[in-house]
C-alpha atoms as a PDB file:
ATOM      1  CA  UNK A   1     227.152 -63.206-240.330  1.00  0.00           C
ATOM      2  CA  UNK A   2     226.604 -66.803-240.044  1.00  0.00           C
ATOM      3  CA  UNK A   3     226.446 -68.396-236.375  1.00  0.00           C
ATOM      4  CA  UNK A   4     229.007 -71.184-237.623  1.00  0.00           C
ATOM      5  CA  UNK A   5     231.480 -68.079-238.329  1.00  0.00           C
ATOM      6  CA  UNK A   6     230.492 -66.428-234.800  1.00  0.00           C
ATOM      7  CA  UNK A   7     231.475 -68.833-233.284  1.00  0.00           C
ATOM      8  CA  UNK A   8     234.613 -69.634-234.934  1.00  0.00           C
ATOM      9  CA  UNK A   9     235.831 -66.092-234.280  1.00  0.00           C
ATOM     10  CA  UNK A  10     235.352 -66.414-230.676  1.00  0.00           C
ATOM     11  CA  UNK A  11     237.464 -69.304-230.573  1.00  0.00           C
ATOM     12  CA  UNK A  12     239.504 -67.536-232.217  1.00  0.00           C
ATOM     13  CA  UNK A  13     239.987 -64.744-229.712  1.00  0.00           C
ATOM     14  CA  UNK A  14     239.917 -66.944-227.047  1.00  0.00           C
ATOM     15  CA  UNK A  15     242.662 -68.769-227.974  1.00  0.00           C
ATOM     16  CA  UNK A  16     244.493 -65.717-229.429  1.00  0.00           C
ATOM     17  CA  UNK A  17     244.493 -64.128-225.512  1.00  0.00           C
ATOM     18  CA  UNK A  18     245.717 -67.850-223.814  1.00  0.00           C
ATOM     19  CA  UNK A  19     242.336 -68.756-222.400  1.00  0.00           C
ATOM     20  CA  UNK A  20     241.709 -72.134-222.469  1.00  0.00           C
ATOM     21  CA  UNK A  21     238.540 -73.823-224.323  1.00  0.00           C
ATOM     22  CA  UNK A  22     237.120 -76.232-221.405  1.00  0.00           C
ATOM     23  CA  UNK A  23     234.616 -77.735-224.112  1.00  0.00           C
ATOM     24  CA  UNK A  24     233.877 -77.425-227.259  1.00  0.00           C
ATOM     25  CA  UNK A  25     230.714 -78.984-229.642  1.00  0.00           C
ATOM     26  CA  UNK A  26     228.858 -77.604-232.133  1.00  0.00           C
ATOM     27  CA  UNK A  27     227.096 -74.016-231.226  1.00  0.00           C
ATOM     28  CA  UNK A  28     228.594 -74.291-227.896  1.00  0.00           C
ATOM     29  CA  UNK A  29     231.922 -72.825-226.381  1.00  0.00           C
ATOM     30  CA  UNK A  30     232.955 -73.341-222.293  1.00  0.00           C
ATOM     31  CA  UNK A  31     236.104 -70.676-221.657  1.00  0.00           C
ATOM     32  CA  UNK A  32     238.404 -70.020-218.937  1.00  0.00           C
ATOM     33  CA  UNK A  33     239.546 -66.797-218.812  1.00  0.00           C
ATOM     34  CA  UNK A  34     242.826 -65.238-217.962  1.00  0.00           C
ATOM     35  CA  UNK A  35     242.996 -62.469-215.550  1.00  0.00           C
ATOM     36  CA  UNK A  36     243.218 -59.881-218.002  1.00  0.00           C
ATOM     37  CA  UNK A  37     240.556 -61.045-220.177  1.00  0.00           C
ATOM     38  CA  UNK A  38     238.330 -61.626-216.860  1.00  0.00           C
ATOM     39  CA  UNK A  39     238.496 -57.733-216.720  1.00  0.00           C
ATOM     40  CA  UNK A  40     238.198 -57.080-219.666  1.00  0.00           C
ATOM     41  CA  UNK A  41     235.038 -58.786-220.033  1.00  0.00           C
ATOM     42  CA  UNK A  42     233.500 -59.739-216.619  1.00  0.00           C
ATOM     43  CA  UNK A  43     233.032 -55.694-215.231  1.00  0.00           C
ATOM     44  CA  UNK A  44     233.920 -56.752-212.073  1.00  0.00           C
ATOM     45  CA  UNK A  45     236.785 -53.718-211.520  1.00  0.00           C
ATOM     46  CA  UNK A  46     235.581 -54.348-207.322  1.00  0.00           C
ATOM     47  CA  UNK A  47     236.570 -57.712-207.120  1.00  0.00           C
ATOM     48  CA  UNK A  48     240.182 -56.971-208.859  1.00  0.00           C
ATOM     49  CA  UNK A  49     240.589 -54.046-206.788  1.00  0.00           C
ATOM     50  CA  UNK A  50     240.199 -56.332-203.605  1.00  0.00           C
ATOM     51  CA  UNK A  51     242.226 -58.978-204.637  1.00  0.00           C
ATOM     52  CA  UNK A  52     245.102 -56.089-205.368  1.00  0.00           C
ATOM     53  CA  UNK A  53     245.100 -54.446-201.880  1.00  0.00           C
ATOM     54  CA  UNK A  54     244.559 -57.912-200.014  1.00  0.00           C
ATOM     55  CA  UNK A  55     246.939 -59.930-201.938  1.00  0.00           C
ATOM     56  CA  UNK A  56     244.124 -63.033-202.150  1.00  0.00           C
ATOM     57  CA  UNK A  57     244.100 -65.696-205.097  1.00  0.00           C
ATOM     58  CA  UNK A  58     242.701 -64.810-208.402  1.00  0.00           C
ATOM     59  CA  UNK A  59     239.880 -66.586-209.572  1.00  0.00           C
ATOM     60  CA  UNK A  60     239.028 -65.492-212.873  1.00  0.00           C
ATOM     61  CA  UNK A  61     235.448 -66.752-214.270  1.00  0.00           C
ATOM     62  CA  UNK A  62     234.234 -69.406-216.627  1.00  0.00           C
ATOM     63  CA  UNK A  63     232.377 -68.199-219.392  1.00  0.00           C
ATOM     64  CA  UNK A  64     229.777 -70.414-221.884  1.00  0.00           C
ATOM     65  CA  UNK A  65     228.639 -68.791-225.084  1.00  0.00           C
ATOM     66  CA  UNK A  66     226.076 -70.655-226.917  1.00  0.00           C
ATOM     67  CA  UNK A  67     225.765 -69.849-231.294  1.00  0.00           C
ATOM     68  CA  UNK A  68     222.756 -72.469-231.489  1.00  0.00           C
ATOM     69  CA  UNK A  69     220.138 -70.920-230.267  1.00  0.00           C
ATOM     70  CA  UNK A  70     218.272 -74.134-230.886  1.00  0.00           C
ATOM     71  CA  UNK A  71     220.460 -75.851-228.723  1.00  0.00           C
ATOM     72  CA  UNK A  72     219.506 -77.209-225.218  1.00  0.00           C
ATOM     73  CA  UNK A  73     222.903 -76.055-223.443  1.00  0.00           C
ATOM     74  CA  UNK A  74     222.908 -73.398-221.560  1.00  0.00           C
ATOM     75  CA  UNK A  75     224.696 -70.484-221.703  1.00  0.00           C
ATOM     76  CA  UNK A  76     224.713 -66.887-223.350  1.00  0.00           C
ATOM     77  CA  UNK A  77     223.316 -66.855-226.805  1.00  0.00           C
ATOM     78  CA  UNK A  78     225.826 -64.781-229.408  1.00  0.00           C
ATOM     79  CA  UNK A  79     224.753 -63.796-232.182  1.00  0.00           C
ATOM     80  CA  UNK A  80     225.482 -60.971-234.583  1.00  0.00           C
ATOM     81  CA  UNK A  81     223.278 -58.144-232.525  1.00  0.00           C
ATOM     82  CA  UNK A  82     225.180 -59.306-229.242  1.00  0.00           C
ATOM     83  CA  UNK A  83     225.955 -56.997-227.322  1.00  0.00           C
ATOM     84  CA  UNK A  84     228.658 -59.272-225.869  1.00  0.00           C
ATOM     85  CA  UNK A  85     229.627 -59.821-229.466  1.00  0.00           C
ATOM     86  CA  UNK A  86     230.416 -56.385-230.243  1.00  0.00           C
ATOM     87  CA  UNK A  87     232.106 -55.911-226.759  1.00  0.00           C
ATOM     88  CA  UNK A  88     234.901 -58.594-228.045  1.00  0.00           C
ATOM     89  CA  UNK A  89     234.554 -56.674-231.739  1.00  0.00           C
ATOM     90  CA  UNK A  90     235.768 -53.685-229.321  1.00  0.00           C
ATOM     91  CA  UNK A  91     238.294 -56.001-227.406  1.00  0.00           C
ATOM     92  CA  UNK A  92     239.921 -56.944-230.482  1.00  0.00           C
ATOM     93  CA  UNK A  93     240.509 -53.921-231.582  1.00  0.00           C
ATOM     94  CA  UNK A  94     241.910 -52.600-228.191  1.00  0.00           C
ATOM     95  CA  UNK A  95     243.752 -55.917-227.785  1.00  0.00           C
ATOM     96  CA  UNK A  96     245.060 -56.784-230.921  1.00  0.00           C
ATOM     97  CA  UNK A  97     244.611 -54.525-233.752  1.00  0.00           C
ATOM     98  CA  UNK A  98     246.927 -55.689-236.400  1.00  0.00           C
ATOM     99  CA  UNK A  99     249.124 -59.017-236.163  1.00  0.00           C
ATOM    100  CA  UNK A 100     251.973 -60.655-238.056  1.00  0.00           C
ATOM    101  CA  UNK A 101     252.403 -64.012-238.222  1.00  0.00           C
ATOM    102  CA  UNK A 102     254.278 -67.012-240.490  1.00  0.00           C
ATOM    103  CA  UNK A 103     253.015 -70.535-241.446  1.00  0.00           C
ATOM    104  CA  UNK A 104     255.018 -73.375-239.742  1.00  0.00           C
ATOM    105  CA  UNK A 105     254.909 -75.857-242.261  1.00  0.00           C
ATOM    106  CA  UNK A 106     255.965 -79.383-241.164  1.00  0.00           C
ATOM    107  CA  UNK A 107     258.313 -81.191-243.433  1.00  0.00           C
ATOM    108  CA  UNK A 108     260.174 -84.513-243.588  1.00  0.00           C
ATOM    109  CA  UNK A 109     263.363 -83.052-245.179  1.00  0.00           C
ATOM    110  CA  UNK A 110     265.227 -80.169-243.878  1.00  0.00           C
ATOM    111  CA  UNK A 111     264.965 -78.082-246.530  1.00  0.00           C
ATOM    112  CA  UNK A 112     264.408 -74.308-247.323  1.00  0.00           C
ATOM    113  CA  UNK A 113     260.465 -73.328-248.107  1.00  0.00           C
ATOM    114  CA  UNK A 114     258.890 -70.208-249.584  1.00  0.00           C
ATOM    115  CA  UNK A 115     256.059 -68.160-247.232  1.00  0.00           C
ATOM    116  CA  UNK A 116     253.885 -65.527-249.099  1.00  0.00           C
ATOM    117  CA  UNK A 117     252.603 -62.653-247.680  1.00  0.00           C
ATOM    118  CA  UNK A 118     249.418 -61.874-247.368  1.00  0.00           C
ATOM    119  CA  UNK A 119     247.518 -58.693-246.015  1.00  0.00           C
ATOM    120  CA  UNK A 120     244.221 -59.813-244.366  1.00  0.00           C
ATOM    121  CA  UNK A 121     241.394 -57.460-243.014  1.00  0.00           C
ATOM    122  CA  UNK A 122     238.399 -58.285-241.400  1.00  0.00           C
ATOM    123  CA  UNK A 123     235.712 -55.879-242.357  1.00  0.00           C
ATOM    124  CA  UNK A 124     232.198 -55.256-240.610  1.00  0.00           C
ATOM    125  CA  UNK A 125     229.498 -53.464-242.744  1.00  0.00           C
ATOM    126  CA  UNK A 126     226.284 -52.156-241.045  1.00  0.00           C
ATOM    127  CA  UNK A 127     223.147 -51.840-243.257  1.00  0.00           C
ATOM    128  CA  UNK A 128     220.964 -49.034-241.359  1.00  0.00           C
ATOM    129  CA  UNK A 129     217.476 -47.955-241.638  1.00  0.00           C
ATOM    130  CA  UNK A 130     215.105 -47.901-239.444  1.00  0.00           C
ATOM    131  CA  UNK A 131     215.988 -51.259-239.191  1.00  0.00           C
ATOM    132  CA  UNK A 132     219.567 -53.083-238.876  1.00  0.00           C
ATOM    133  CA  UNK A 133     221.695 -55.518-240.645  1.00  0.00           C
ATOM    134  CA  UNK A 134     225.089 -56.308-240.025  1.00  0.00           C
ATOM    135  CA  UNK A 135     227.581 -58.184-242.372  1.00  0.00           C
ATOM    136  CA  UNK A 136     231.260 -59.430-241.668  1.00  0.00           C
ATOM    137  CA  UNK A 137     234.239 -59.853-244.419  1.00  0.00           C
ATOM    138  CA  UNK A 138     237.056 -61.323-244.147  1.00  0.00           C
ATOM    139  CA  UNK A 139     239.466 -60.728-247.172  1.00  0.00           C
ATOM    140  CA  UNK A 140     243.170 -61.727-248.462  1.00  0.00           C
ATOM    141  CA  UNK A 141     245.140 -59.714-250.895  1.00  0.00           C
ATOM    142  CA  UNK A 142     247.975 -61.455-252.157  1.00  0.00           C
ATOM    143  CA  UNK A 143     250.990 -59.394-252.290  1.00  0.00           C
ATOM    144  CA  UNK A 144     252.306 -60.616-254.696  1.00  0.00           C
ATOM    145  CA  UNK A 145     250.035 -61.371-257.485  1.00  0.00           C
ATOM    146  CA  UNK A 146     247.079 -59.218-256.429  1.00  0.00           C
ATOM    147  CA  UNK A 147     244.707 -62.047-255.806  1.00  0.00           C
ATOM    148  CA  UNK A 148     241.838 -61.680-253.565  1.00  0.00           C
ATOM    149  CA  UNK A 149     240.717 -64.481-251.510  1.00  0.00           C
ATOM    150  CA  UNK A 150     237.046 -63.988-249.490  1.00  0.00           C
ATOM    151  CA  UNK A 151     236.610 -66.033-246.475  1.00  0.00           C
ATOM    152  CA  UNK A 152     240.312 -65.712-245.504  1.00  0.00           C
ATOM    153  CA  UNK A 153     239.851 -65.867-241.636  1.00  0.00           C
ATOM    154  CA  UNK A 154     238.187 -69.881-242.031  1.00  0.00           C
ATOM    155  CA  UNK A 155     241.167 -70.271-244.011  1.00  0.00           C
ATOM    156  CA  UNK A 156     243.768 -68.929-241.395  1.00  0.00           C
ATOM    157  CA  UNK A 157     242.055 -71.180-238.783  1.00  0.00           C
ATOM    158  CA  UNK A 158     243.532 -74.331-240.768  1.00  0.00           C
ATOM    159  CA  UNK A 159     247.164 -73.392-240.796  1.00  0.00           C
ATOM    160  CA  UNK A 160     249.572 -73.751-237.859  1.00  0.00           C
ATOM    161  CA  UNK A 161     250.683 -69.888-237.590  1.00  0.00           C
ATOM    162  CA  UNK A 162     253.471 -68.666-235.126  1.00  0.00           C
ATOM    163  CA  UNK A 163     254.792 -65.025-234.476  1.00  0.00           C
ATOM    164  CA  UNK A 164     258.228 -66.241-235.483  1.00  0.00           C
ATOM    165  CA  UNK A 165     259.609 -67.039-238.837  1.00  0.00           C
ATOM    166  CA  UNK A 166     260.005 -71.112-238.965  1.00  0.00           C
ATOM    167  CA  UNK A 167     263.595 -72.811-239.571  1.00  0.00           C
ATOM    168  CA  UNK A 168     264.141 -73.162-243.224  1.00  0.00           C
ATOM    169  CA  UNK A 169     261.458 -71.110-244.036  1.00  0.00           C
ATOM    170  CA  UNK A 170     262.240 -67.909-245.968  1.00  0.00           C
ATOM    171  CA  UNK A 171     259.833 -65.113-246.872  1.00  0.00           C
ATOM    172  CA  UNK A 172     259.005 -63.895-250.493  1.00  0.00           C
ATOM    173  CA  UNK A 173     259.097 -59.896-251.015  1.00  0.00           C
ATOM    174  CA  UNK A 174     256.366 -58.064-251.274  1.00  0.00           C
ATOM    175  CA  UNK A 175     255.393 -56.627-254.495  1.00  0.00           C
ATOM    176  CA  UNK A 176     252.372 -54.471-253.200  1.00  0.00           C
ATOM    177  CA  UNK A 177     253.057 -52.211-250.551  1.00  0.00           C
ATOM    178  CA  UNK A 178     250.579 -52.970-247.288  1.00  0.00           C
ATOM    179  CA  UNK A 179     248.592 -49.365-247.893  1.00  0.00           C
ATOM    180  CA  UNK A 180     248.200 -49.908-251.302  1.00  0.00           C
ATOM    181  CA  UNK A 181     246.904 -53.351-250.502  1.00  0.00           C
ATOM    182  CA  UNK A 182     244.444 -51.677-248.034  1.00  0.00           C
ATOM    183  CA  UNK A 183     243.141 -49.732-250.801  1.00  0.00           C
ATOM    184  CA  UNK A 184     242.859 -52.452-252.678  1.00  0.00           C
ATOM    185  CA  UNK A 185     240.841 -54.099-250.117  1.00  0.00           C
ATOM    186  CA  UNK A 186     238.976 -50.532-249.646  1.00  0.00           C
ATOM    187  CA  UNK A 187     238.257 -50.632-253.534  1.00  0.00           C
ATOM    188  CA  UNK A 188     236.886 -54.470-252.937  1.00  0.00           C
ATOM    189  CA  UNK A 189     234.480 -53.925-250.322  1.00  0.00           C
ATOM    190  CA  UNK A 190     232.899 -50.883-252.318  1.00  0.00           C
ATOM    191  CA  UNK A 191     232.379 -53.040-255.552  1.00  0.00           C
ATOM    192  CA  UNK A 192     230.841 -55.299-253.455  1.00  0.00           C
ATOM    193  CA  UNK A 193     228.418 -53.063-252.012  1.00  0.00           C
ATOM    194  CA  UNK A 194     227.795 -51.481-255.424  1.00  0.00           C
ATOM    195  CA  UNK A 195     226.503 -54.644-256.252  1.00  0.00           C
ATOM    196  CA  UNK A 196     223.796 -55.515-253.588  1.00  0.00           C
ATOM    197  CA  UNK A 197     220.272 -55.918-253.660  1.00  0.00           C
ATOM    198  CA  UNK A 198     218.914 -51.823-252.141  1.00  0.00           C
ATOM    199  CA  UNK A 199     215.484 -53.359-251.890  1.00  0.00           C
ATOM    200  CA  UNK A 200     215.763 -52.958-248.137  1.00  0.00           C
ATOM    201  CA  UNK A 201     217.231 -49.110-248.866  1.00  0.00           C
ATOM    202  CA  UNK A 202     214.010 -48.519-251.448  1.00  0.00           C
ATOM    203  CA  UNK A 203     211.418 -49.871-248.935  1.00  0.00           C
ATOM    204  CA  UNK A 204     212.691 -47.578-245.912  1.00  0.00           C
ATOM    205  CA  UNK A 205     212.623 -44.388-248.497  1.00  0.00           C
ATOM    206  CA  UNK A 206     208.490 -45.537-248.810  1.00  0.00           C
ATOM    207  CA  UNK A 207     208.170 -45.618-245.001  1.00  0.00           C
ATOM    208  CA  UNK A 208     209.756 -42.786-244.690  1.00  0.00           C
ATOM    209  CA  UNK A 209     207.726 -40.859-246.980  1.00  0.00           C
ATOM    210  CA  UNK A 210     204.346 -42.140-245.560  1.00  0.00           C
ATOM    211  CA  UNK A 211     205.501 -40.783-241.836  1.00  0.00           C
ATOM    212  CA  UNK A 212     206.419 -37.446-243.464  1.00  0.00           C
ATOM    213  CA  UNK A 213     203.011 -37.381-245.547  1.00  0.00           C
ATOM    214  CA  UNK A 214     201.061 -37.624-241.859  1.00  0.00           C
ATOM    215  CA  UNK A 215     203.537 -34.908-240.605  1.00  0.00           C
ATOM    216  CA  UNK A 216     202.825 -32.979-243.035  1.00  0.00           C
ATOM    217  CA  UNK A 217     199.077 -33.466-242.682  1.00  0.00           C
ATOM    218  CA  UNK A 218     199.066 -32.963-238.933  1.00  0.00           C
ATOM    219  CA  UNK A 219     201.010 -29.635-239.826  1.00  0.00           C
ATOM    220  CA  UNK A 220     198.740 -29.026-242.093  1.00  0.00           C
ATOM    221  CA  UNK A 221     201.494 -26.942-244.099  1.00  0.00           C
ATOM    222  CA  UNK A 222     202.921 -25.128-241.437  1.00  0.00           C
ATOM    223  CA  UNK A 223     206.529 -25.909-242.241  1.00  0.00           C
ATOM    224  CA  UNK A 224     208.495 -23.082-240.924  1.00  0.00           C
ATOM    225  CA  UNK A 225     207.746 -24.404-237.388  1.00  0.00           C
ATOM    226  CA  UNK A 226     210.290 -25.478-235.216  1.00  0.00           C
ATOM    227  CA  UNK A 227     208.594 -28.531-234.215  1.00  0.00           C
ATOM    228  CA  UNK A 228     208.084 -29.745-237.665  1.00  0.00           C
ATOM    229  CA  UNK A 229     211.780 -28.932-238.414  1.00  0.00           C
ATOM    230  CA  UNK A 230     212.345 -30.822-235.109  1.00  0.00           C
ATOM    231  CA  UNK A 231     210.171 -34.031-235.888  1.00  0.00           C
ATOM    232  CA  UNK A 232     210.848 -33.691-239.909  1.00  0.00           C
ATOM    233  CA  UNK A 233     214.964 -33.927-239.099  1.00  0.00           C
ATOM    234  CA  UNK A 234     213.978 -37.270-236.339  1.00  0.00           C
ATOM    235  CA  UNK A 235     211.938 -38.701-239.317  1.00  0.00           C
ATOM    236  CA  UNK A 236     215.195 -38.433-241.868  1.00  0.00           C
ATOM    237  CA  UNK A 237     217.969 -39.785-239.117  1.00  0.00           C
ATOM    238  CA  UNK A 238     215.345 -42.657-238.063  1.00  0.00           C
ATOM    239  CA  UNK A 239     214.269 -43.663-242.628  1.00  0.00           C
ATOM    240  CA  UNK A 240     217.672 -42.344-244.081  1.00  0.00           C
ATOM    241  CA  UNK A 241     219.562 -45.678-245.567  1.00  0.00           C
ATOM    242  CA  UNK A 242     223.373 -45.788-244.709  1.00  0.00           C
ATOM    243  CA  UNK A 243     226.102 -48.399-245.701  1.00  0.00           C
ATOM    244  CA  UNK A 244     229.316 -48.544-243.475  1.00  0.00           C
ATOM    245  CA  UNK A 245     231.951 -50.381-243.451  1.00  0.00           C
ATOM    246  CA  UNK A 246     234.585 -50.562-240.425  1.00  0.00           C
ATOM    247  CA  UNK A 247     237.929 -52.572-240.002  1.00  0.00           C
ATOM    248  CA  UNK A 248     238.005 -55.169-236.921  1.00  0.00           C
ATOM    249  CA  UNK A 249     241.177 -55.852-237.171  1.00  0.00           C
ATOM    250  CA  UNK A 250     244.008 -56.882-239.680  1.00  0.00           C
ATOM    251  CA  UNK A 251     247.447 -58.283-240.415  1.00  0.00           C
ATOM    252  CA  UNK A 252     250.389 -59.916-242.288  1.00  0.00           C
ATOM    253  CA  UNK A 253     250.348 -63.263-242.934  1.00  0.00           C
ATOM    254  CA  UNK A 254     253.552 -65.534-244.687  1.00  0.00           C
ATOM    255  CA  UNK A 255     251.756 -68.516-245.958  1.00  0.00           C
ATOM    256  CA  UNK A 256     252.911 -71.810-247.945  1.00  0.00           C
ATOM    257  CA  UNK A 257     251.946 -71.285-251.504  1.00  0.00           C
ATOM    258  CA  UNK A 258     249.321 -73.356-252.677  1.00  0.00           C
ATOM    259  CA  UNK A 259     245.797 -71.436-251.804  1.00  0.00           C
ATOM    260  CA  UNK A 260     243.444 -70.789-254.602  1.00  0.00           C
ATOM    261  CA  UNK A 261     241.695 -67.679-255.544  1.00  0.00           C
ATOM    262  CA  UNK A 262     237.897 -67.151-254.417  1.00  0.00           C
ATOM    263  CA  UNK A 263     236.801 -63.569-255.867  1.00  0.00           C
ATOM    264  CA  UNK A 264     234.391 -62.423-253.416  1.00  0.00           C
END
């Protein structure tokens, strides 16, 4: 995951749970939070607790998140390993799982305009090893024509989007039921897969079979020992290459006609 998408997806959620963004530049993000996403970030249930029984003034905190690491601000550094990254991956989901929302598209004349929908997923997929990766996809499926459109979340971020349906704006039916769509999306993501490089996969098999050749020499054949079984099983969960893929979130989106395909 690039840092440029990072942090473009905390803004994102920021905005998406009424904080407001104090400053903004490149690689660098200065947010006040909102009582409820001050505890559901900050761990600070204490403080809350006091507040509720004494009836004092909230003061929820500032928070700075930095996606330059060359930069000279300070602030917390997110990138994809994060583990304040993954605790707003978690938020998300708890927060805001799926969404629906419609393009407000500003217009000169009062006249009637078309919205299409579109089912978007964003899609985390963890390379694992005995080393990590982690990769995140964000996809459109028209539902309509069956188009697929990678990158869909930048996209999103340039429309004007609003949870109601705009005056003179009427939306264009479905052809492709939402859970066919999401196996559509399903069926995506495993091409896509299909077609990486498993150099990484190959190389961990060759590490992992140079560990169990000195197990197996330090054993010196005894196999049917429990601590062999014991270290041989360790060896396998620590070498043994695995591809997942889980969904962040998702949701419905009416937009203008007008975007163009980009097959992932």
């Amino acid at each position: 995951m690039q840092q440029e998408n990072i942090h473009n997806y905390l803004r994102s959620y920021f905005l998406a749970n009424d904080c407001q963004i104090r400053e903004e530049k490149s690689g660098y993000l200065d947010v006040q939070l909102t009582i409820d996403l001050d505890k559901e970030l900050m761990n600070r249930p204490f403080y809350w607790h006091y507040l509720e029984k004494t009836g004092g003034t909230p003061r929820p905190m500032t928070l700075t998140l930095i996606t330059n690491q060359s930069s000279d601000e300070k602030g917390e550094f997110v990138h994809f390993g994060a583990p304040r990254l993954h605790q707003i991956f978690s938020s998300t989901k708890k927060l805001a799982s799926s969404i629906r929302l419609f393009e407000d598209v500003q217009t000169n004349y009062q006249q009637q305009y078309s919205l299409h929908p579109w089912l978007c997923l964003n899609i985390k997929i963890s390379y694992q090893c005995d080393r990590k990766k982690h990769r995140l996809l964000s996809l459109g499926l028209h539902l309509v024509s069956g188009a697929v459109v990678d990158d869909f979340h930048q996209l999103l971020l340039t429309k004007k989007l609003t949870p109601k349906i705009p005056d003179y704006a009427f939306t264009i039916t479905p052809i492709i039921k939402p859970s066919s769509g999401l196996k559509r999306l399903e069926d995506v993501v495993e091409m896509l897969i299909s077609q990486e490089d498993l150099e990484w996969a190959e190389e961990a098999k060759m590490r992992w079979a140079t560990d169990l050749n000195l197990l197996d020499q330090f054993y010196n054949g005894k196999t049917n020992d429990q601590s062999y079984q014991v270290e041989r099983d360790a060896l396998r969960k620590q070498y043994e290459p695995t591809i997942t893929a889980e969904i962040i979130n998702g949701g419905i989106f009416h937009l203008a006609p007008g975007i163009e395909s980009h097959p992932p």
